[in-house]
C-alpha atoms as a PDB file:
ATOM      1  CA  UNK A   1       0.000   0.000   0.000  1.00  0.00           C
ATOM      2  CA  UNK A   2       0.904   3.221  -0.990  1.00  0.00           C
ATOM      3  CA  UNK A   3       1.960   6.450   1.464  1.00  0.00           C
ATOM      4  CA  UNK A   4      -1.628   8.292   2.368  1.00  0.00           C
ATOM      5  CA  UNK A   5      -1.419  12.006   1.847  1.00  0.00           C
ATOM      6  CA  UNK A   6      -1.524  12.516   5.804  1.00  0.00           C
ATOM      7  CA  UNK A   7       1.846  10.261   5.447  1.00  0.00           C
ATOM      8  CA  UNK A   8       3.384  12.805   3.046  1.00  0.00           C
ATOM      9  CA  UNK A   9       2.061  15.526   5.548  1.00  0.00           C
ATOM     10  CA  UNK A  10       3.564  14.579   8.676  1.00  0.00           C
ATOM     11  CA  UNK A  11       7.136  13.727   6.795  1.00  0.00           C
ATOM     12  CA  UNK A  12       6.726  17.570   4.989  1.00  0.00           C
ATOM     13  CA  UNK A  13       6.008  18.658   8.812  1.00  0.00           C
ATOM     14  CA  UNK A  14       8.919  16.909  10.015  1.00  0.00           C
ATOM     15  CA  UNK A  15      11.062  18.946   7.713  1.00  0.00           C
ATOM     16  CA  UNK A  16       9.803  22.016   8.356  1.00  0.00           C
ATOM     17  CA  UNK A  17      10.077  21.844  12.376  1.00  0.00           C
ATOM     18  CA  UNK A  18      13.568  20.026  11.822  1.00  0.00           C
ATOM     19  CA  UNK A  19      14.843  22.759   9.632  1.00  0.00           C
ATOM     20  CA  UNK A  20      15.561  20.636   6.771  1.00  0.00           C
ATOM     21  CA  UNK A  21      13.184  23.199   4.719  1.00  0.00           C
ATOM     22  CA  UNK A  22      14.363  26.476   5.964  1.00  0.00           C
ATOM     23  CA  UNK A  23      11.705  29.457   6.607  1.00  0.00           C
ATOM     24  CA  UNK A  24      10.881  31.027   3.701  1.00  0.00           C
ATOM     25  CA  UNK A  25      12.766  28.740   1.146  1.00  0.00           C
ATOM     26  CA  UNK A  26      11.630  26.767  -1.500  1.00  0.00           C
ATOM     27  CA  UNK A  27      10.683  23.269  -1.463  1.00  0.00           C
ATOM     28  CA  UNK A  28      10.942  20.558  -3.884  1.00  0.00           C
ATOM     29  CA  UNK A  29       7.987  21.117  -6.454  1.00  0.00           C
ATOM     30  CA  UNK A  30       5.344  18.228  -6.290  1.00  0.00           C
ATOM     31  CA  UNK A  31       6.594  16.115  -9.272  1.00  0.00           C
ATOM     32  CA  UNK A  32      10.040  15.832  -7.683  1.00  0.00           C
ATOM     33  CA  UNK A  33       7.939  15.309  -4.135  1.00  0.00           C
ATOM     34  CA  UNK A  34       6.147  12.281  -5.730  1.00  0.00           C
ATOM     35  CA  UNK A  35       9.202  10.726  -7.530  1.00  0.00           C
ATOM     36  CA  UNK A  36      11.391  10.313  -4.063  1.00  0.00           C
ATOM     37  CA  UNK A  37       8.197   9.549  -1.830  1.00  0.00           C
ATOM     38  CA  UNK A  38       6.940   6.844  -4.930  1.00  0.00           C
ATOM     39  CA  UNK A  39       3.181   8.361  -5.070  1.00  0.00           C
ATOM     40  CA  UNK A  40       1.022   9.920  -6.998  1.00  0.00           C
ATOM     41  CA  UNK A  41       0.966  14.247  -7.213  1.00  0.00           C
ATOM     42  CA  UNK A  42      -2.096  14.521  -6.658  1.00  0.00           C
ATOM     43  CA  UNK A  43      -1.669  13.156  -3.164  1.00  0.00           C
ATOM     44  CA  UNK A  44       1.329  14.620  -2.678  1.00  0.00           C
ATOM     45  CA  UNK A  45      -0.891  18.615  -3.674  1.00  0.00           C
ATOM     46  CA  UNK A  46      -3.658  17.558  -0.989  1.00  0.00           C
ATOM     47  CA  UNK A  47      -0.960  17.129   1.656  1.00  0.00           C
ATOM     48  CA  UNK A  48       0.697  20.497   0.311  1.00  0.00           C
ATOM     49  CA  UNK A  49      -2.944  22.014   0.979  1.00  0.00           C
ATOM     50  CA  UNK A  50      -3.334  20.565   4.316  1.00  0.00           C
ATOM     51  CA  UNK A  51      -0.022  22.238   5.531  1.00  0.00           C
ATOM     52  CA  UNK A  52      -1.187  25.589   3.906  1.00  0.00           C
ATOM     53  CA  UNK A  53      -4.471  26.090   5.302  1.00  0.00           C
ATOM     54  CA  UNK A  54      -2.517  25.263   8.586  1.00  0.00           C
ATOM     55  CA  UNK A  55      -0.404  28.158   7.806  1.00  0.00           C
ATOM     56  CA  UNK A  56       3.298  26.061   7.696  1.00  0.00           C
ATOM     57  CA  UNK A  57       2.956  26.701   3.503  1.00  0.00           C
ATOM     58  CA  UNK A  58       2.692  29.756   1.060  1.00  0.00           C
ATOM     59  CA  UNK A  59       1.669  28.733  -2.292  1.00  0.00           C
ATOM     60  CA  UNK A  60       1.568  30.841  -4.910  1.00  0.00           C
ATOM     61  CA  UNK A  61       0.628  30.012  -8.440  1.00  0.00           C
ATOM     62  CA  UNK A  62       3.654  29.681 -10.889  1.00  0.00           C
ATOM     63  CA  UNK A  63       5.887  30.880  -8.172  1.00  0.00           C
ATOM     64  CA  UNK A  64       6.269  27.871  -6.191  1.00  0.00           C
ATOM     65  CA  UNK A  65       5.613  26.693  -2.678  1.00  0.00           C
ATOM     66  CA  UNK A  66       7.632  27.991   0.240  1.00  0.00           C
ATOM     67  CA  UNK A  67       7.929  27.315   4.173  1.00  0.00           C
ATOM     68  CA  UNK A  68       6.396  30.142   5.682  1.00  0.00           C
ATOM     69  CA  UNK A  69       8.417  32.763   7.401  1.00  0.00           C
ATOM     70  CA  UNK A  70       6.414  32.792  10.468  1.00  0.00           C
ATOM     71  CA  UNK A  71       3.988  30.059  10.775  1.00  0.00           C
ATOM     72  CA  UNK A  72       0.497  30.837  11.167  1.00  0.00           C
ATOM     73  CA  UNK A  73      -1.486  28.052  13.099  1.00  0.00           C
ATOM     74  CA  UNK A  74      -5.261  27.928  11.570  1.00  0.00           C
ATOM     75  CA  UNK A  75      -7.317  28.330  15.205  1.00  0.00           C
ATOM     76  CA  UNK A  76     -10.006  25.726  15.964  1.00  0.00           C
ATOM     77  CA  UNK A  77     -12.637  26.477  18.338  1.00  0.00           C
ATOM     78  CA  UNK A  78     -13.602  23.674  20.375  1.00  0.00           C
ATOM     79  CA  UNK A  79     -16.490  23.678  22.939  1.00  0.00           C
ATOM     80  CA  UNK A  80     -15.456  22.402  26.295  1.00  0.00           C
ATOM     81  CA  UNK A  81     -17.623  20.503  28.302  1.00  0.00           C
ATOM     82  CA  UNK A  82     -17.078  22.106  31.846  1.00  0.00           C
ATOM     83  CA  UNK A  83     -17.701  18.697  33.104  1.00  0.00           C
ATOM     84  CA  UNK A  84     -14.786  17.313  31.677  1.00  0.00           C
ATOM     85  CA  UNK A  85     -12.717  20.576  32.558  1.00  0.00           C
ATOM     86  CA  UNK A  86     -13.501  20.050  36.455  1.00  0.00           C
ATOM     87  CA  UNK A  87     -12.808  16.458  36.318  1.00  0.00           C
ATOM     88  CA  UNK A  88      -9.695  17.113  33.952  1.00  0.00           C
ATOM     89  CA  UNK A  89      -8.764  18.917  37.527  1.00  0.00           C
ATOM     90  CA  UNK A  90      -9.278  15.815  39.678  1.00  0.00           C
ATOM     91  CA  UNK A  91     -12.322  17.212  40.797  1.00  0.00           C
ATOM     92  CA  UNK A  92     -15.751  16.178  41.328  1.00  0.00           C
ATOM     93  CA  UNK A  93     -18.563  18.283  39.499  1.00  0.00           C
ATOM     94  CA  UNK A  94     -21.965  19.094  39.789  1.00  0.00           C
ATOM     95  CA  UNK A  95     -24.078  21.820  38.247  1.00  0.00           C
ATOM     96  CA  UNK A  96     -27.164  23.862  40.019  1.00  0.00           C
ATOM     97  CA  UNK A  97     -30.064  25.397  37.622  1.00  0.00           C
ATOM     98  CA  UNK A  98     -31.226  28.795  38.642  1.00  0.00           C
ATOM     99  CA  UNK A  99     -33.620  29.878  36.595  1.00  0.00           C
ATOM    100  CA  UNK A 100     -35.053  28.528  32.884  1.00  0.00           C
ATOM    101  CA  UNK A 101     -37.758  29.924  31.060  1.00  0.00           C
ATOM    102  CA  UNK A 102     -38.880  30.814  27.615  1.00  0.00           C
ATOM    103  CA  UNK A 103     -39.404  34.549  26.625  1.00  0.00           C
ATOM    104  CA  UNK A 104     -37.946  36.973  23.778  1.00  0.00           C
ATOM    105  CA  UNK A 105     -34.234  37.589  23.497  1.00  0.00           C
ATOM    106  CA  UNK A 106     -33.488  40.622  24.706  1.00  0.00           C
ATOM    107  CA  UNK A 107     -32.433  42.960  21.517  1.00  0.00           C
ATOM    108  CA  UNK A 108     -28.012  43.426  22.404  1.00  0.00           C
ATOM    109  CA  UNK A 109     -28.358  39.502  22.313  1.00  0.00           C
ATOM    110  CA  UNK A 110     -30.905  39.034  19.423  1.00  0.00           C
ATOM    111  CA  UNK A 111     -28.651  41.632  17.146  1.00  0.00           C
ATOM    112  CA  UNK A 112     -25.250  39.980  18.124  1.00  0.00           C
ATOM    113  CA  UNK A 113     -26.894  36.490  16.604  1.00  0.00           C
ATOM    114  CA  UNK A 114     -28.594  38.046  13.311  1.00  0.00           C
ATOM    115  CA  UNK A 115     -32.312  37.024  14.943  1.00  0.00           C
ATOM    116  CA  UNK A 116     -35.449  39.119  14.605  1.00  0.00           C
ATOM    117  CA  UNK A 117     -36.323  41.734  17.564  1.00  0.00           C
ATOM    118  CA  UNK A 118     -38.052  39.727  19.821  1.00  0.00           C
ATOM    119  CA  UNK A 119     -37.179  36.180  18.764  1.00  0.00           C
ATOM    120  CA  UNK A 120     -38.204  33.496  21.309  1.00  0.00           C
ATOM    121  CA  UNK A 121     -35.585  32.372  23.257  1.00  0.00           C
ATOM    122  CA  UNK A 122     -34.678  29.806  26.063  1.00  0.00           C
ATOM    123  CA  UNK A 123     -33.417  31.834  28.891  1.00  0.00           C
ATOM    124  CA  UNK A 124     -31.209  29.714  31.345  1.00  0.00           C
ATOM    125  CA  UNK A 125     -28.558  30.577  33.834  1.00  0.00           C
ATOM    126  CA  UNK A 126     -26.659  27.438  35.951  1.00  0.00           C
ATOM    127  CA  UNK A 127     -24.119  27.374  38.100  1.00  0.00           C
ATOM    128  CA  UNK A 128     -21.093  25.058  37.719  1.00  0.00           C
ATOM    129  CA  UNK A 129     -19.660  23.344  40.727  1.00  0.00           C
ATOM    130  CA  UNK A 130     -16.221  21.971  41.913  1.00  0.00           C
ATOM    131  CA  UNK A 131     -15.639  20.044  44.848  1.00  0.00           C
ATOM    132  CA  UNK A 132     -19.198  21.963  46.067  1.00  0.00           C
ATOM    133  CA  UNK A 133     -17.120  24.898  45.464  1.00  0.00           C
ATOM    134  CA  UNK A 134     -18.244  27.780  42.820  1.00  0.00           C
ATOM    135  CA  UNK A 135     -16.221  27.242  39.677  1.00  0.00           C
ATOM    136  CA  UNK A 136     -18.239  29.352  37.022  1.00  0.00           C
ATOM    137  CA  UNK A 137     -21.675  31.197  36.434  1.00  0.00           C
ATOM    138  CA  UNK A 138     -23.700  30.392  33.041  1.00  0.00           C
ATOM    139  CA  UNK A 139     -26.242  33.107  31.491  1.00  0.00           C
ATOM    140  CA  UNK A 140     -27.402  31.720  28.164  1.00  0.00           C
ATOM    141  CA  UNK A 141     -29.562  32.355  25.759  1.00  0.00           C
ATOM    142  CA  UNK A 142     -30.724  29.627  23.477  1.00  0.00           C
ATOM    143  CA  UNK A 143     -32.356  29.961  19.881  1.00  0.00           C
ATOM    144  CA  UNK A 144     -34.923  26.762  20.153  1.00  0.00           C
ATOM    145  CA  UNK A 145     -35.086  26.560  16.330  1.00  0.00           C
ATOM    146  CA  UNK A 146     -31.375  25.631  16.075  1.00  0.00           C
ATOM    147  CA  UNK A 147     -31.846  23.714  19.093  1.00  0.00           C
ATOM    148  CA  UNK A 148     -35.233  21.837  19.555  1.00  0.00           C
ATOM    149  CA  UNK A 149     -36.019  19.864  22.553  1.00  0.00           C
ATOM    150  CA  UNK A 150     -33.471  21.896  24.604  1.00  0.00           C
ATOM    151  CA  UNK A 151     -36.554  23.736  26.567  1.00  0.00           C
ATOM    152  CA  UNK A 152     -37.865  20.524  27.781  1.00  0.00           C
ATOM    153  CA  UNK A 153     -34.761  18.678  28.199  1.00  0.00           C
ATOM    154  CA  UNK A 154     -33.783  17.578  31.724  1.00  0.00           C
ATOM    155  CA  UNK A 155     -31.061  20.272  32.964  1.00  0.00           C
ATOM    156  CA  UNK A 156     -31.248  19.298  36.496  1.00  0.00           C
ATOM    157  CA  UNK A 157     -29.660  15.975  35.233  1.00  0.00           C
ATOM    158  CA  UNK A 158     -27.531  17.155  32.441  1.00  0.00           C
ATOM    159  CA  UNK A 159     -25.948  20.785  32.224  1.00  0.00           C
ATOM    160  CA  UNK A 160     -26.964  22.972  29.581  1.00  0.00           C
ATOM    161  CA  UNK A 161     -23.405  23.400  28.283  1.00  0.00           C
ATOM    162  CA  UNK A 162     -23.548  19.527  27.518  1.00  0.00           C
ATOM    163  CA  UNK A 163     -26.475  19.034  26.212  1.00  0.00           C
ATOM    164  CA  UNK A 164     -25.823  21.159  23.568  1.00  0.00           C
ATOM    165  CA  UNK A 165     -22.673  20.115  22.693  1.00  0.00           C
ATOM    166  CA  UNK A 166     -23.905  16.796  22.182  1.00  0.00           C
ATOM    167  CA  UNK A 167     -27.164  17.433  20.372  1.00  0.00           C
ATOM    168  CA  UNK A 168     -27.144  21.523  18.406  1.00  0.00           C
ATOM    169  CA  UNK A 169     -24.295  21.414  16.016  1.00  0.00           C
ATOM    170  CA  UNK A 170     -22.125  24.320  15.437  1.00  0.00           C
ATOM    171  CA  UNK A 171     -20.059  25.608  12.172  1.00  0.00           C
ATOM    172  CA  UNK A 172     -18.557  28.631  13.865  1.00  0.00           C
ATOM    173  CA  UNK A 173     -18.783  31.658  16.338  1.00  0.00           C
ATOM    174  CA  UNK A 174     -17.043  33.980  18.210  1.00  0.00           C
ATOM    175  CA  UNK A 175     -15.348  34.498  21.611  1.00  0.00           C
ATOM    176  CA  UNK A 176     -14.499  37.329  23.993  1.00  0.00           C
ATOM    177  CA  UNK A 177     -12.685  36.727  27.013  1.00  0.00           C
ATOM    178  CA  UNK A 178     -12.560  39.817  29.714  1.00  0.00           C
ATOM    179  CA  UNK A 179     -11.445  40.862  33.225  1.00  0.00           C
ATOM    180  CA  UNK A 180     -14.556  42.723  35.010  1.00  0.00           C
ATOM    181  CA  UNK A 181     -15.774  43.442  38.206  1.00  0.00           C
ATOM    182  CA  UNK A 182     -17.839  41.270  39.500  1.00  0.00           C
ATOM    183  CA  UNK A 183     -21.480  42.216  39.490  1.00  0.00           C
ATOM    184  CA  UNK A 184     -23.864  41.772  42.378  1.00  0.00           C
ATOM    185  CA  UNK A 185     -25.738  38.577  41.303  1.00  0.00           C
ATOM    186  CA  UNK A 186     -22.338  37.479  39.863  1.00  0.00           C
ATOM    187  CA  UNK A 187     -20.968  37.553  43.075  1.00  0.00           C
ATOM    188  CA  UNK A 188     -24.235  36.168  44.987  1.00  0.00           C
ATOM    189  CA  UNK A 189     -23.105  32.598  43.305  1.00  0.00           C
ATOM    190  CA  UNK A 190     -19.792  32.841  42.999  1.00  0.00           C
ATOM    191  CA  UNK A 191     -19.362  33.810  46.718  1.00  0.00           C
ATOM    192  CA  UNK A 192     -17.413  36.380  46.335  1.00  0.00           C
ATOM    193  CA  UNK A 193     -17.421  40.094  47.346  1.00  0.00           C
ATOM    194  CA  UNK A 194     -19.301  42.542  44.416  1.00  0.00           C
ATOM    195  CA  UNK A 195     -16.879  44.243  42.727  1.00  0.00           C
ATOM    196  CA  UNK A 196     -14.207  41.773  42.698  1.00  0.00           C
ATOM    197  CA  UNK A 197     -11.999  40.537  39.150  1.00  0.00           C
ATOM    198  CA  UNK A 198     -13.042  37.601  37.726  1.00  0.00           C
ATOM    199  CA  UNK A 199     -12.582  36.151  34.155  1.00  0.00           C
ATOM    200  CA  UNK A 200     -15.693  36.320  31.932  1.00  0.00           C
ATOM    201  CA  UNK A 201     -16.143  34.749  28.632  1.00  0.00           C
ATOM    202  CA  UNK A 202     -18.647  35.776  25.876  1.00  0.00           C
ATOM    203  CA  UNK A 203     -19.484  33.718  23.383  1.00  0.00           C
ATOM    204  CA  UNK A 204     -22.015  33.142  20.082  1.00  0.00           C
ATOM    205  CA  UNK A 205     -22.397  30.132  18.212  1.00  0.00           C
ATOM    206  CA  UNK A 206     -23.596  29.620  14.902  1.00  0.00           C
ATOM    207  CA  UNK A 207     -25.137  26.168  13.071  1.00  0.00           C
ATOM    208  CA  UNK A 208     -25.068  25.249   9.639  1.00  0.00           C
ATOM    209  CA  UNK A 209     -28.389  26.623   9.414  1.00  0.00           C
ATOM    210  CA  UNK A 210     -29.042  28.971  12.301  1.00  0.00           C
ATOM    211  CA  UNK A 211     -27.659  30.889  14.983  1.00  0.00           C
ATOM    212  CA  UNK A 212     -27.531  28.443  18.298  1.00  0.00           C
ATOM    213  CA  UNK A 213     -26.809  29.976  21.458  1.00  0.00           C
ATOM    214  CA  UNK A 214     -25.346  33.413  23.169  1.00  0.00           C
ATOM    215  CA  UNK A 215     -23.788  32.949  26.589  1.00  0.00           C
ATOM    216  CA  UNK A 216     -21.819  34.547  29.012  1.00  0.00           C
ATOM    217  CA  UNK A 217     -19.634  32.474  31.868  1.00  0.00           C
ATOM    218  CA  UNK A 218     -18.184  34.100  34.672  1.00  0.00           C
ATOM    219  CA  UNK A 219     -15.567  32.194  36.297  1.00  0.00           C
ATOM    220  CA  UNK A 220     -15.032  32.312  40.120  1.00  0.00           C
ATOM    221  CA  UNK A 221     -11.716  34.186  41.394  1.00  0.00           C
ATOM    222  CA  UNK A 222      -8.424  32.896  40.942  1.00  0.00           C
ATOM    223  CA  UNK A 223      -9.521  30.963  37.714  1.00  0.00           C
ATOM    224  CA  UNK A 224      -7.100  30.510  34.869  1.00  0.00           C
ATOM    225  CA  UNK A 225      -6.930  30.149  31.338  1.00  0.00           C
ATOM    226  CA  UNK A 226      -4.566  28.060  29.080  1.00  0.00           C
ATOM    227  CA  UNK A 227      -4.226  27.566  25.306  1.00  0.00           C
ATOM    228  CA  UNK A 228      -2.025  25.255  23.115  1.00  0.00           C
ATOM    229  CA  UNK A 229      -0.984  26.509  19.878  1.00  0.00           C
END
């Protein structure tokens, strides 16, 4: 069996990150790739493509392909289930619902998805547990038409943040992460004085075919973020 194209793009990888293809010079063209790997071009151009969209490539038409200078990683957003993230700690996790209801989005939220004034909307806000301890407050607002079944679903047995990662698809969205003072009901769950810094994140997601879900989660004091790139 012949090398796969994600073969021929973890060995062009390999010689980018070992220096063996310098930043910013020229690589072999694909006919010369194919001939020393023994495979076909056309395998050898998807795993070219692969390594561009991923930013490690700069193709231009008629002028070659070259390592790029300064690699730009594509970012993927991933969802996290909090669950996981708490347990991930070595922690045991458990989630309270506060309030759920149906009513129309409020406009600021309605206008950041692209919805109609007065769209109806599943109104929830949770509270995410560690140890018994406060590890972040949840203020969503759900679009049930990208999401159906999610205003009769069971939260008190499975956190809204989960269910919809498992059942309302998502294509993309944004995220905002800020450092604010804690408001009053903020600080109510988080037990915490009002006033105090605490990490919040913002963000919208958007399905194939509508907008799903815009959320804010406050994270208790002391929380911290990391990323991989």
């Amino acid at each position: 069996m012949g090398l796969s194209w994600q073969d021929i793009q973890a060995d062009a990888l390999r010689r980018i990150q070992s220096r063996e293809w310098l930043p910013g010079a020229l690589i072999p063209n694909e006919e010369e790739l194919a001939k020393e790997l023994g495979c076909a071009r056309a395998t050898v151009n998807r795993a070219l493509r692969a390594l561009a969209e991923d930013g490690w490539l700069e193709r231009r038409r008629k002028a070659g392909t070259r390592v790029a200078l300064s690699p730009k990683r594509r970012a993927q957003m991933a969802i996290p289930v909090i669950r996981q993230e708490i347990e991930a700690l070595g922690k045991s996790f458990s989630h309270r619902l506060i309030e759920r209801v149906t009513t129309p989005m409020p406009a600021c939220q309605s206008d950041a998805l692209g919805l109609p004034v007065n769209t109806t909307a599943h109104h929830v806000r949770s509270l995410y547990l560690a140890d018994d301890r406060p590890f972040s407050y949840e203020d969503r607002w759900v679009n049930l038409t990208a999401a159906p079944g999610f205003d009769t679903c069971p939260l008190e047995q499975i956190s809204p943040n989960e269910w919809l990662v498992q059942n309302a698809p998502f294509s993309h969205g944004t995220l905002n992460y800020s450092a604010s003072p804690a408001t009053e009901e903020e600080a109510t769950h988080l037990a915490c004085l009002p006033g105090t810094p605490v990490m919040v994140l913002k963000r919208h997601t958007f399905g194939p075919d509508a907008p799903v879900t815009a959320m804010s989660l406050t994270f208790a004091p002391g929380h911290r973020l990391r990323l991989s790139i």
